[in-house]
N, C-alpha and C. Protein backbone atom coordinates (compact mmCIF):
# COMPACT_ATOMS: atom_id res chain seq x y z
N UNK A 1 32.87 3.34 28.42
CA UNK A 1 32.88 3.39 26.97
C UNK A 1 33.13 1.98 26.40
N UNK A 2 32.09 1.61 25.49
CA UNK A 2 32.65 0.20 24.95
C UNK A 2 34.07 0.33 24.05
N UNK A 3 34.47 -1.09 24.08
CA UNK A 3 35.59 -1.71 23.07
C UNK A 3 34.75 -1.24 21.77
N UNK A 4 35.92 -0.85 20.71
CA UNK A 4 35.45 -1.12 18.90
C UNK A 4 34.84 -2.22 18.76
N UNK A 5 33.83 -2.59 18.40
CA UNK A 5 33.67 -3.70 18.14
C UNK A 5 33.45 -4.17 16.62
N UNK A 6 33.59 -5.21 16.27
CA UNK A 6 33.45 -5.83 15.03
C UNK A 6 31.96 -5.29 13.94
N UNK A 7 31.52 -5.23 13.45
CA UNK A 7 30.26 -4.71 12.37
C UNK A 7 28.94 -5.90 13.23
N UNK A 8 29.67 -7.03 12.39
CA UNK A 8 28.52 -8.18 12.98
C UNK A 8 28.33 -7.89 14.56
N UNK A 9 29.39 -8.11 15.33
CA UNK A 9 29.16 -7.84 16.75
C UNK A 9 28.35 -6.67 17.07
N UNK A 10 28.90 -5.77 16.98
CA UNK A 10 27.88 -4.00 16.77
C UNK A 10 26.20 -4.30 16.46
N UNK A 11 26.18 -4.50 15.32
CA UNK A 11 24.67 -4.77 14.90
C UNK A 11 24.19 -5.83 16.36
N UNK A 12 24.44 -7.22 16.58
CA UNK A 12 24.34 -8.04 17.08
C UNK A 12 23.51 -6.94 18.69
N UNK A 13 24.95 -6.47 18.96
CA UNK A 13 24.60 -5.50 20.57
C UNK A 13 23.73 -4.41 20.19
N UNK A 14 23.48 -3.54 19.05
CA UNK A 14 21.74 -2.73 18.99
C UNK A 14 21.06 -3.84 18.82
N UNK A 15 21.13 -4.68 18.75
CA UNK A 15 19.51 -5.29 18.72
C UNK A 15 19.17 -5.82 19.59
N UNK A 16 20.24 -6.56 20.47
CA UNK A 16 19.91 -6.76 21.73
C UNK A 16 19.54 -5.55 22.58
N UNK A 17 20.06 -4.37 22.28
CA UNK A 17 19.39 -3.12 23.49
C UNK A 17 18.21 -2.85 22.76
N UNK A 18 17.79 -2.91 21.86
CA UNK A 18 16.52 -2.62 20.79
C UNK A 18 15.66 -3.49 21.39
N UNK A 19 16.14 -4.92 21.11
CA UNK A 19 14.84 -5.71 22.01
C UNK A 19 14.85 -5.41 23.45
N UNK A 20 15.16 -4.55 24.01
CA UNK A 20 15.24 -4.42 25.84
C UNK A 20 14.48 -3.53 25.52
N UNK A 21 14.04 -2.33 24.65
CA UNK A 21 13.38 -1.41 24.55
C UNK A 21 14.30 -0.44 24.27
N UNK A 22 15.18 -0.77 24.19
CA UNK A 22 16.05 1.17 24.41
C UNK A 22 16.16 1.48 23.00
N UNK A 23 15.13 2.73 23.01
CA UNK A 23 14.83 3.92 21.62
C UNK A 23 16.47 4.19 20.83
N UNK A 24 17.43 4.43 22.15
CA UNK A 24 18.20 4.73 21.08
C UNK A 24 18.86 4.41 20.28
N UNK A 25 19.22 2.67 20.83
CA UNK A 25 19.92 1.91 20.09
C UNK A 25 19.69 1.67 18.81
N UNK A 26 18.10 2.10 18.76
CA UNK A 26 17.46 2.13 16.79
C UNK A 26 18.39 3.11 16.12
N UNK A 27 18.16 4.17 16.17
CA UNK A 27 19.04 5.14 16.17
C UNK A 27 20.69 5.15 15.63
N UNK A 28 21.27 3.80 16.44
CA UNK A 28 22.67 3.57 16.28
C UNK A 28 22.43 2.14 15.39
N UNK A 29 21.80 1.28 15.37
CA UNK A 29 21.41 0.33 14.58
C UNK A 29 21.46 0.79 13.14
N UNK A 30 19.98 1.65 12.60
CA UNK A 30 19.76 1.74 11.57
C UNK A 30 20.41 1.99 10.41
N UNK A 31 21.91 3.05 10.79
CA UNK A 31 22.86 3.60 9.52
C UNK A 31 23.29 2.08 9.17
N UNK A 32 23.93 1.29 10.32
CA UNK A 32 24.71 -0.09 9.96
C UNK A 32 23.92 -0.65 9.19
N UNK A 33 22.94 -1.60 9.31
CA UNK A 33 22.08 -2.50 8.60
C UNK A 33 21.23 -1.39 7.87
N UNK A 34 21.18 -0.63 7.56
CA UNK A 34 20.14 -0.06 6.71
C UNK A 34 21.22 0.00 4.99
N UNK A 35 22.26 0.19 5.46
CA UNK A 35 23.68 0.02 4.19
C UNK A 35 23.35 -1.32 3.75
N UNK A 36 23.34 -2.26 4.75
CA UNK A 36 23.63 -3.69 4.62
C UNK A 36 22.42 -4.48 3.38
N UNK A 37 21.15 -3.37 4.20
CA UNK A 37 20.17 -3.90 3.28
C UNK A 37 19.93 -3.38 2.01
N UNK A 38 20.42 -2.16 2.18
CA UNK A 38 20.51 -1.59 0.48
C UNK A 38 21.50 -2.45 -0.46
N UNK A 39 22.30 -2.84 0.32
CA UNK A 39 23.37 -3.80 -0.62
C UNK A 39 22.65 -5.13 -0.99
N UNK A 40 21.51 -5.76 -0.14
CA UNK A 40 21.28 -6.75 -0.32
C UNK A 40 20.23 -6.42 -1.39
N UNK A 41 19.50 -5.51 -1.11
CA UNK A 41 18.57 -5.03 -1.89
C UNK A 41 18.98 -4.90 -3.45
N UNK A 42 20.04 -3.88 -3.65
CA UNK A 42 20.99 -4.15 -5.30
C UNK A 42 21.28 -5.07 -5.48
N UNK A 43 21.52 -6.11 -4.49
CA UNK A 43 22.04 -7.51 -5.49
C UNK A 43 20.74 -8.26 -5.97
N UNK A 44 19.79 -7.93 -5.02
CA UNK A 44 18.90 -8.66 -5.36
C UNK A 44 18.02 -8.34 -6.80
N UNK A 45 17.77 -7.05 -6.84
CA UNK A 45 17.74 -6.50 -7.89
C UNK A 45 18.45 -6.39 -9.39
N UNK A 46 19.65 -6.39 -9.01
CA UNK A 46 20.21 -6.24 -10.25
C UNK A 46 20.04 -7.86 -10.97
N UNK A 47 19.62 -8.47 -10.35
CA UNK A 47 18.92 -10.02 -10.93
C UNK A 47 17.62 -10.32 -11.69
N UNK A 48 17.24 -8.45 -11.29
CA UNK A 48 15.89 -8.98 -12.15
C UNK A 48 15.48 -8.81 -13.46
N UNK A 49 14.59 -8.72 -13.95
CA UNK A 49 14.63 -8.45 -15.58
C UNK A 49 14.45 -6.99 -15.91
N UNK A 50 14.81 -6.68 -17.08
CA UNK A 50 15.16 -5.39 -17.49
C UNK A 50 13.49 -4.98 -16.88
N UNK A 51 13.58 -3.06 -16.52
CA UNK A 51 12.34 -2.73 -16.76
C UNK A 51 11.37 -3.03 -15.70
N UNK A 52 12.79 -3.83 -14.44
CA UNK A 52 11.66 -3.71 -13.32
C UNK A 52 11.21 -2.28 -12.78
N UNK A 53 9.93 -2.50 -12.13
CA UNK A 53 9.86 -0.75 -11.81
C UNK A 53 10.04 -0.49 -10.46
N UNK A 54 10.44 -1.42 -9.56
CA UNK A 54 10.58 -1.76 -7.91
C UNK A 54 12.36 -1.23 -7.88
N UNK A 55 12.55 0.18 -7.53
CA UNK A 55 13.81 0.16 -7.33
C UNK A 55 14.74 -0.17 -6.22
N UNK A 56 15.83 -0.49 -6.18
CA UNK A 56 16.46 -0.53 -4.66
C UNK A 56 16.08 0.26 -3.62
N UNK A 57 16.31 1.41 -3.60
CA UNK A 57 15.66 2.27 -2.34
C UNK A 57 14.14 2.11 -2.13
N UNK A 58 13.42 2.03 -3.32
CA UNK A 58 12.12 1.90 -2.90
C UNK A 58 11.72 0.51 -1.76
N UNK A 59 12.62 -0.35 -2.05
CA UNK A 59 12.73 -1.88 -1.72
C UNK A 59 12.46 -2.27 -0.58
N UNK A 60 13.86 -1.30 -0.13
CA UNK A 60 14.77 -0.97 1.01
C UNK A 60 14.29 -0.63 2.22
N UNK A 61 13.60 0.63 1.06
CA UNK A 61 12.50 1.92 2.27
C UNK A 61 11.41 1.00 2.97
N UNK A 62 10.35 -0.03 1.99
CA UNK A 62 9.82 -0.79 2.81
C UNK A 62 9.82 -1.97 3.36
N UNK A 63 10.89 -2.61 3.41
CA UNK A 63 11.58 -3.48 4.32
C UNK A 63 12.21 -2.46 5.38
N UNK A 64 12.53 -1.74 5.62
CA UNK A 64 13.11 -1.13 6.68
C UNK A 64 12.01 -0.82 7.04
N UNK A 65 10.64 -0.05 7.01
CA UNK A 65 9.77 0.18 7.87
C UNK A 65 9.12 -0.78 7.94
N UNK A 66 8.67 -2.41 7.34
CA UNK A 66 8.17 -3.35 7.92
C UNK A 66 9.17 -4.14 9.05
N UNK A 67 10.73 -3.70 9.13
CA UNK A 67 11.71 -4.13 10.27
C UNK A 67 11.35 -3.54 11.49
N UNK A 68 11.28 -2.27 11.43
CA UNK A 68 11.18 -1.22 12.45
C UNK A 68 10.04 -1.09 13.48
N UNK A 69 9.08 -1.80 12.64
CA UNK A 69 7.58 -2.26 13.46
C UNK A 69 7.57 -3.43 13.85
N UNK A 70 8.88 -4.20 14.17
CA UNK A 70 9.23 -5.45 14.87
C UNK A 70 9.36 -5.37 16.16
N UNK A 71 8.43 -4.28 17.27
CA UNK A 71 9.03 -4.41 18.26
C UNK A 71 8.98 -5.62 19.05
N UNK A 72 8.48 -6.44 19.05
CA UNK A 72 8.44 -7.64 20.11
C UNK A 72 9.29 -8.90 19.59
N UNK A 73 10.14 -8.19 18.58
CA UNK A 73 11.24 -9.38 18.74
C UNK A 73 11.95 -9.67 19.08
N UNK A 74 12.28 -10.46 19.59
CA UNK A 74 13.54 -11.23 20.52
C UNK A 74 14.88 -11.21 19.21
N UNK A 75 15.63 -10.20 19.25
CA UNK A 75 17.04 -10.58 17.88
C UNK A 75 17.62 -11.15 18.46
N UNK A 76 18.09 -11.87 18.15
CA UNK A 76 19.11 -13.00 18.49
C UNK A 76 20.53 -12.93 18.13
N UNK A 77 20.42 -12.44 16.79
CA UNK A 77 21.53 -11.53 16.42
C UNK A 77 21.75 -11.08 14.77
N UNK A 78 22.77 -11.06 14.14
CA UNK A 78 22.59 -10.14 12.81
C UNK A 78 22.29 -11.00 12.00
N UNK A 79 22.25 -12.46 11.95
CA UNK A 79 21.50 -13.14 10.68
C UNK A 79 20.17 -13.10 10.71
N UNK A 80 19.85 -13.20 12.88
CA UNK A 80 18.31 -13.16 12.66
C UNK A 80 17.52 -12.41 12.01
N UNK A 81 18.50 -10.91 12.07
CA UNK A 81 17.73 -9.92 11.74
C UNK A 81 17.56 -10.03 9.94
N UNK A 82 18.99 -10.17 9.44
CA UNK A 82 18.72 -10.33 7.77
C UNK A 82 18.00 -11.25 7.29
N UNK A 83 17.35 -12.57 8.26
CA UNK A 83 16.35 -13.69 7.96
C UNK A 83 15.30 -13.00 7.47
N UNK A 84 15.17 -12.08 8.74
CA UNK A 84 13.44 -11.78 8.93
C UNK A 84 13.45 -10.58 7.67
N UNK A 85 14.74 -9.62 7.44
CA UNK A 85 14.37 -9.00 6.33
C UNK A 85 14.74 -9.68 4.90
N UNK A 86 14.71 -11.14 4.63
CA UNK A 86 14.98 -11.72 3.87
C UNK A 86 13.32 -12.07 3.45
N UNK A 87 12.60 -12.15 4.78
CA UNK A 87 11.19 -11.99 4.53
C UNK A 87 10.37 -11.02 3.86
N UNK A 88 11.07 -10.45 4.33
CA UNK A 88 10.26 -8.88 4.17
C UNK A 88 10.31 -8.43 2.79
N UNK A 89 11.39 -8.50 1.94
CA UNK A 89 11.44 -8.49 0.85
C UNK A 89 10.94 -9.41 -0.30
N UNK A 90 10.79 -10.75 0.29
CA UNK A 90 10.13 -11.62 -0.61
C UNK A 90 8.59 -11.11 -0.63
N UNK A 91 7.95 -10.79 0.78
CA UNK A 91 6.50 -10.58 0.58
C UNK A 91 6.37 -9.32 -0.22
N UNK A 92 7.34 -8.18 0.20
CA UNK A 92 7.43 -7.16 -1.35
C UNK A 92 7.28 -6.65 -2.42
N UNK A 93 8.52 -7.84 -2.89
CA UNK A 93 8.54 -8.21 -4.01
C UNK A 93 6.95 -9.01 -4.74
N UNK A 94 6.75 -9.93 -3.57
CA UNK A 94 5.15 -10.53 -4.52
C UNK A 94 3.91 -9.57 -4.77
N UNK A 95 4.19 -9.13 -3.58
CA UNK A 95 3.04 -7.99 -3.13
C UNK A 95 3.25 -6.92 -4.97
N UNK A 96 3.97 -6.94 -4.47
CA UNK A 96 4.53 -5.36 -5.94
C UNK A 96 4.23 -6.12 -7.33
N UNK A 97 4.72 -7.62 -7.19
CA UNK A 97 4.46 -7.95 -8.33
C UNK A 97 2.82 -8.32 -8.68
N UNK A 98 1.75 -9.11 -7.60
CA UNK A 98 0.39 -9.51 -7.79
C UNK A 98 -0.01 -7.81 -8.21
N UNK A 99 0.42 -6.63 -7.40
CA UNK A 99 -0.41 -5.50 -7.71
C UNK A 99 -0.41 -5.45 -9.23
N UNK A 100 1.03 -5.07 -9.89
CA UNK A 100 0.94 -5.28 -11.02
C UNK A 100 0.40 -6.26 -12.04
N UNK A 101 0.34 -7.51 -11.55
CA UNK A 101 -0.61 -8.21 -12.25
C UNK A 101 -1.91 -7.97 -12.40
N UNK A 102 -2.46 -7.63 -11.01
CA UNK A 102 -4.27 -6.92 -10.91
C UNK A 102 -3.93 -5.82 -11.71
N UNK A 103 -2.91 -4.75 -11.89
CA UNK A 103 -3.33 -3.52 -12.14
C UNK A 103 -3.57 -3.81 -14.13
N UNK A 104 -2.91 -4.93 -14.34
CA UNK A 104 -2.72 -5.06 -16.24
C UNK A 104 -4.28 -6.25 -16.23
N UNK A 105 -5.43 -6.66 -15.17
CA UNK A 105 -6.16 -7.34 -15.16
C UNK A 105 -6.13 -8.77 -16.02
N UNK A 106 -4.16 -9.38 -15.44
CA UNK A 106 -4.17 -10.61 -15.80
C UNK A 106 -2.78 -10.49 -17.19
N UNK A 107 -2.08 -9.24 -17.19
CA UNK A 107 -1.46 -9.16 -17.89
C UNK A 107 -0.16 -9.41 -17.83
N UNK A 108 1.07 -8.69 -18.13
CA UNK A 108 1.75 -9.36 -17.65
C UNK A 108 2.75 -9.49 -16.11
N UNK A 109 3.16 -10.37 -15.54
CA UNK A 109 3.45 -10.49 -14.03
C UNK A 109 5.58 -9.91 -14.15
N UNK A 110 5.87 -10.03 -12.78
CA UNK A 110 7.23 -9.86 -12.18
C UNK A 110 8.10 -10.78 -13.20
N UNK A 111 9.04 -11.12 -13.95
CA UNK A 111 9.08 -12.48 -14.27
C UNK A 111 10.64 -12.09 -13.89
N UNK A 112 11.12 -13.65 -13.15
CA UNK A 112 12.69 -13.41 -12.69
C UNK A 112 13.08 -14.25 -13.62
N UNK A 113 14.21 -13.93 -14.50
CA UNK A 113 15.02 -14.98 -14.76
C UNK A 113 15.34 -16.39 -14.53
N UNK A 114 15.01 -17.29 -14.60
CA UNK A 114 15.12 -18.64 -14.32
C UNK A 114 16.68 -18.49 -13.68
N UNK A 115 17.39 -18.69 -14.78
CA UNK A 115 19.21 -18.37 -14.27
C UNK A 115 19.61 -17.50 -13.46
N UNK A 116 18.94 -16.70 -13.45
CA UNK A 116 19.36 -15.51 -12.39
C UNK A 116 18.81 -15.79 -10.88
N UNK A 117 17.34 -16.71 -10.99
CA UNK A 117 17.17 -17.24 -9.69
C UNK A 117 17.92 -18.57 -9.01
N UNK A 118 18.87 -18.74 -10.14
CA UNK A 118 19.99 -20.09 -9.81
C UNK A 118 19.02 -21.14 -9.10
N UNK A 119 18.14 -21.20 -10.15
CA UNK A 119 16.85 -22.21 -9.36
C UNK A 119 17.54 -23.62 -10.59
N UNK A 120 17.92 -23.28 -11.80
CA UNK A 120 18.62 -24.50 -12.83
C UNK A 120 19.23 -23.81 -13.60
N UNK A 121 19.82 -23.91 -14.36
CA UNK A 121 20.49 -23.87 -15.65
C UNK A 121 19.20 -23.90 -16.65
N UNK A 122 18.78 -23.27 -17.27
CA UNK A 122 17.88 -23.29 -18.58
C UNK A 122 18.43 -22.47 -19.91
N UNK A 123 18.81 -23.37 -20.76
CA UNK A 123 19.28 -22.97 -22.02
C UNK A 123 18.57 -22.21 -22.82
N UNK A 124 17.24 -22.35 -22.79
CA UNK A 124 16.18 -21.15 -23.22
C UNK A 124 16.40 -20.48 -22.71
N UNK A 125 16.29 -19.76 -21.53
CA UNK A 125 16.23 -18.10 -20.99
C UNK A 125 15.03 -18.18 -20.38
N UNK A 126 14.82 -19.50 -19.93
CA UNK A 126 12.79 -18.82 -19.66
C UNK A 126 13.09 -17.95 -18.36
N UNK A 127 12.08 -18.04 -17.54
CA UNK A 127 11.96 -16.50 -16.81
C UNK A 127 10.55 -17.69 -16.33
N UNK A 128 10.50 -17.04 -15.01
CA UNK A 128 9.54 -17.74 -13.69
C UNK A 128 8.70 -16.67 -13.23
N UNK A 129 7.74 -16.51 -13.53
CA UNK A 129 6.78 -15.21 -12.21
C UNK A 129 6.97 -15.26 -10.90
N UNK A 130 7.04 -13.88 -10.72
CA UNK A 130 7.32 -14.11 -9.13
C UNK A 130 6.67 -14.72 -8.20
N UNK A 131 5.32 -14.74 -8.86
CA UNK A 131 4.24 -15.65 -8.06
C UNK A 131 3.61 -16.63 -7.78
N UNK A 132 4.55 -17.16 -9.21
CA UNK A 132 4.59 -18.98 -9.42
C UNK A 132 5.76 -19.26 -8.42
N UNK A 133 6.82 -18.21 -8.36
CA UNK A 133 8.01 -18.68 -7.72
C UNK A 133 7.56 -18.72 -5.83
N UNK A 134 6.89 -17.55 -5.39
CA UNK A 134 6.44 -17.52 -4.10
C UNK A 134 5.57 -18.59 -4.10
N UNK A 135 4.76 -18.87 -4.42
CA UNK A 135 3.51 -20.38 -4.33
C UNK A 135 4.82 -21.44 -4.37
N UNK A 136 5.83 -21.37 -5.34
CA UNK A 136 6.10 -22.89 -5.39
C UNK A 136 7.05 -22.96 -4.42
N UNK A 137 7.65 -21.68 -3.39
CA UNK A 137 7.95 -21.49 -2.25
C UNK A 137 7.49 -22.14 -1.15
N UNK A 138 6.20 -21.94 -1.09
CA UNK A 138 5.14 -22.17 0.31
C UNK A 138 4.37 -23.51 0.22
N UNK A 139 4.46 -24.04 -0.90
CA UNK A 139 4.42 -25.76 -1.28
C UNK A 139 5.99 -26.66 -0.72
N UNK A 140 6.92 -25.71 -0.95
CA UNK A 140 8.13 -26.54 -0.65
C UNK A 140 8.53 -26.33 0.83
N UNK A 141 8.09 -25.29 1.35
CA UNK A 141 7.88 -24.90 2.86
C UNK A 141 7.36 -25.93 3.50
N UNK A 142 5.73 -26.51 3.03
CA UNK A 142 5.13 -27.85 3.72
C UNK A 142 5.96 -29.40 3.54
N UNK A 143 6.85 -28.99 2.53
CA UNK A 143 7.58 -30.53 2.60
C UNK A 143 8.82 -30.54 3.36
N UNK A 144 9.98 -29.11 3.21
CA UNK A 144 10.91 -29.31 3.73
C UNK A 144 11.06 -27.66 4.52
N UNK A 145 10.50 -27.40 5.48
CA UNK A 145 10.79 -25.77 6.06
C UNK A 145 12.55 -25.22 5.98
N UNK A 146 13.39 -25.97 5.68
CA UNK A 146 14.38 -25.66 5.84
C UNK A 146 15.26 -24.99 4.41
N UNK A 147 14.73 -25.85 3.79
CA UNK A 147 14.91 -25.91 2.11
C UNK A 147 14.64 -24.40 1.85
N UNK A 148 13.05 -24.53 2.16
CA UNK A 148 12.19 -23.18 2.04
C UNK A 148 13.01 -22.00 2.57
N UNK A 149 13.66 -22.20 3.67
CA UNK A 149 14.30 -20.69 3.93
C UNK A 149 15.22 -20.19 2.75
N UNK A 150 16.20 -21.87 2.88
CA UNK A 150 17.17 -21.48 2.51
C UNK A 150 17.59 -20.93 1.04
N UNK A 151 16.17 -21.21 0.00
CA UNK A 151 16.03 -20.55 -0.81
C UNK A 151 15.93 -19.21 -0.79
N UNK A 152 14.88 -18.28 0.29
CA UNK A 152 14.56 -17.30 0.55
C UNK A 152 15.83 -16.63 0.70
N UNK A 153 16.39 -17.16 2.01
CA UNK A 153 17.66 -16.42 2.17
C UNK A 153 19.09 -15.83 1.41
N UNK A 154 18.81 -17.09 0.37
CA UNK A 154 19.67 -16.84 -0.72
C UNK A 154 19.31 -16.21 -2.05
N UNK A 155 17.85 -16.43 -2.20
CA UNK A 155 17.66 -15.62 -3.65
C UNK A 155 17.43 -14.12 -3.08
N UNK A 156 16.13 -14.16 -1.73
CA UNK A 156 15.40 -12.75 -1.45
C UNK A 156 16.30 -11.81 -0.85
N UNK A 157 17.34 -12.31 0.02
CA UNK A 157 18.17 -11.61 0.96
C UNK A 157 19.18 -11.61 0.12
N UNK A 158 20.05 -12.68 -0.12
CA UNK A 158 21.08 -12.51 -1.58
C UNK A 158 22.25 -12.75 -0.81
N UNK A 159 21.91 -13.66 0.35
CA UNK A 159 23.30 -14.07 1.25
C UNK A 159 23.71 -15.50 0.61
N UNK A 160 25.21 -15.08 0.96
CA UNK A 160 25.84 -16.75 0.36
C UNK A 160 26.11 -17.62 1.16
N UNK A 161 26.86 -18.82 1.09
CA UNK A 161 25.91 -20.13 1.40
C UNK A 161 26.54 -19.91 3.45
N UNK A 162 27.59 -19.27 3.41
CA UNK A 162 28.33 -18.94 5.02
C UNK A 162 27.25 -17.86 6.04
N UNK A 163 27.15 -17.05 5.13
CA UNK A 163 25.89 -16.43 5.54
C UNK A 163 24.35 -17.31 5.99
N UNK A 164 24.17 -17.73 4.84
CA UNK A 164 22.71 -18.27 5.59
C UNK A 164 23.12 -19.53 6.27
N UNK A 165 24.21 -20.53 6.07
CA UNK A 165 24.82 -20.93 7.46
C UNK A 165 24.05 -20.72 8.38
N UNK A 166 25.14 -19.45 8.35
CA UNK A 166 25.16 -18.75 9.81
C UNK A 166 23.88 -18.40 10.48
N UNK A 167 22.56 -18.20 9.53
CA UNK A 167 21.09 -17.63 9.78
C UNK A 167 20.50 -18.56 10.20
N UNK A 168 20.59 -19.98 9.77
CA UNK A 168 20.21 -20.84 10.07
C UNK A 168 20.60 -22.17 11.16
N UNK A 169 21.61 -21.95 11.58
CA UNK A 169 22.75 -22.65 12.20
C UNK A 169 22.95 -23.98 12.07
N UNK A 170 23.08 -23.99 10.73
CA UNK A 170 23.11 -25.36 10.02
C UNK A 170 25.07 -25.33 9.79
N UNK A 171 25.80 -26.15 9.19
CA UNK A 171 26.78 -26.07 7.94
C UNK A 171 26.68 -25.65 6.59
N UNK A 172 27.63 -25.16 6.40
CA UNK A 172 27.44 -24.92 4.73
C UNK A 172 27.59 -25.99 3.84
N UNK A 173 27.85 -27.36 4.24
CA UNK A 173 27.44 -28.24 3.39
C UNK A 173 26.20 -28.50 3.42
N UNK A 174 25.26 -28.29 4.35
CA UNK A 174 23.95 -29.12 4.71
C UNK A 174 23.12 -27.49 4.06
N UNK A 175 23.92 -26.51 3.69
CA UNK A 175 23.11 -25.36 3.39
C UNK A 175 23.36 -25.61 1.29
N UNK A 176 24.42 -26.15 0.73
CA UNK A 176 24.79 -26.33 -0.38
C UNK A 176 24.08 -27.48 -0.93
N UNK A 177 24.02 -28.44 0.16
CA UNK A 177 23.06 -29.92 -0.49
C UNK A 177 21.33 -29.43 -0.56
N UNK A 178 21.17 -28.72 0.60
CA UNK A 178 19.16 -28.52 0.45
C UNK A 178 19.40 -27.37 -0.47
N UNK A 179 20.38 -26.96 -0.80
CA UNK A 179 20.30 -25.55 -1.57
C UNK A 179 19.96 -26.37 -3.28
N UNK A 180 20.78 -27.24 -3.60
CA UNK A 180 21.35 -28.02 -4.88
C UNK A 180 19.72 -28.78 -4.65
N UNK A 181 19.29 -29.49 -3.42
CA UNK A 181 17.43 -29.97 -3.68
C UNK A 181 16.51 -29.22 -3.83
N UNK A 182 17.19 -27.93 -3.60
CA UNK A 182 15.79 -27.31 -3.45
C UNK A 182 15.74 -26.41 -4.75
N UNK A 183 16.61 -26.49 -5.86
CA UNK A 183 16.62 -25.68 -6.87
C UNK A 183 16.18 -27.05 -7.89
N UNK A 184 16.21 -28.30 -7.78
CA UNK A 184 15.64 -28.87 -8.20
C UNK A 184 14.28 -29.64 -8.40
N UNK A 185 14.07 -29.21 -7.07
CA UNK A 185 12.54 -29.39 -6.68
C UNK A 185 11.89 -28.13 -7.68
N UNK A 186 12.38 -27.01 -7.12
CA UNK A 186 11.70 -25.91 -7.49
C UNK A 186 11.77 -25.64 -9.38
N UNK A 187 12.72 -26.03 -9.77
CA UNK A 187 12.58 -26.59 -11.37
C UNK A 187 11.67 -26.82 -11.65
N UNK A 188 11.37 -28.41 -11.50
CA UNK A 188 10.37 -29.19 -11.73
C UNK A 188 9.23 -28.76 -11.52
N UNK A 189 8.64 -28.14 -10.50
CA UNK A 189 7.04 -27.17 -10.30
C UNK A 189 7.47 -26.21 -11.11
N UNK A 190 7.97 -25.55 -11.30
CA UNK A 190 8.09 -24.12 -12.68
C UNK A 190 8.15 -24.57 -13.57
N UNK A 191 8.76 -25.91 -14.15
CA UNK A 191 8.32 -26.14 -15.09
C UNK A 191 7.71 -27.19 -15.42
N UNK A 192 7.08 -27.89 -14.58
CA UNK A 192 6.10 -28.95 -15.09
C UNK A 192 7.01 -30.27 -14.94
């Protein structure tokens, strides 16, 4: 019988038996991190603008089945896993938002809060599309890949700066300084 083990540790050991193949450890995995991601999922959400129509569970539901069809990954352990669903939710989120843009044929898009994406301080209130925000993502990806996560990880996943640390195995100063460049980079392309 194993020791209690810690939450992080726990998750950490299903995913290691998950990547060995063993069915059941999904099973014992999923209640833990499936909480984890609904939480990440409401925070992430409750950031967005009134009237989004993408609810938490809906979010949730498909990030957990684009996780679950991960079999050939190597987890490494519980940040890896909230990285990759830090992914999963950004493509989501764009995905949900371009549909809605095709479905109004150019009307109006996702728009996040400028402030709420703690991308600057803007005294107007403007508000960023989600799809100006993903493009000006994957532009800042080709200059600095690290930057690029660490935005992801912190706006899409909604981990703080010890957390994606930890995802990245950087420091949390070196995660607070590209965090502080990369909200200023990303300014400047949103707004010109």
């Amino acid at each position: 019988m194993r020791q209690k083990l810690d939450k992080q540790s726990e998750i950490t050991l299903w995913l290691h038996e998950w990547s060995l193949g063993k069915e059941d450890a999904l099973d014992s995995l999923m209640p833990i991190v499936y909480a984890e991601l609904h939480r990440q999922a409401e925070n992430y959400l409750r950031r967005e603008r009134v009237g989004h129509t993408l609810q938490a569970t809906a979010l949730i539901n498909e990030a957990y089945l684009k996780l679950i069809d991960q079999r050939e990954v190597n987890w490494q352990n519980r940040a890896h896993f909230f990285a990759i669903a830090a992914q999963a939710m950004r493509r989501i989120l764009v995905d949900h938002a371009r549909s809605r843009h095709r479905d109004k044929r150019g009307g109006d898009v996702e728009n996040v809060p400028l402030e709420a994406a703690e991308l600057a301080i803007s005294p107007s209130g403007t508000s960023v599309d989600l799809i100006a925000l993903d493009e000006a993502l994957t532009r800042l990806a080709l200059l600095d890949e690290r930057q690029s996560r660490i935005v992801e990880l912190r706006f899409f996943s909604g981990m703080n700066v010890e957390e994606t640390a930890h995802a990245l195995s950087i420091s949390p100063a070196t995660v607070k300084n590209d965090w502080r460049t990369a909200k200023a980079w990303l300014f400047q392309e949103l707004n010109g």
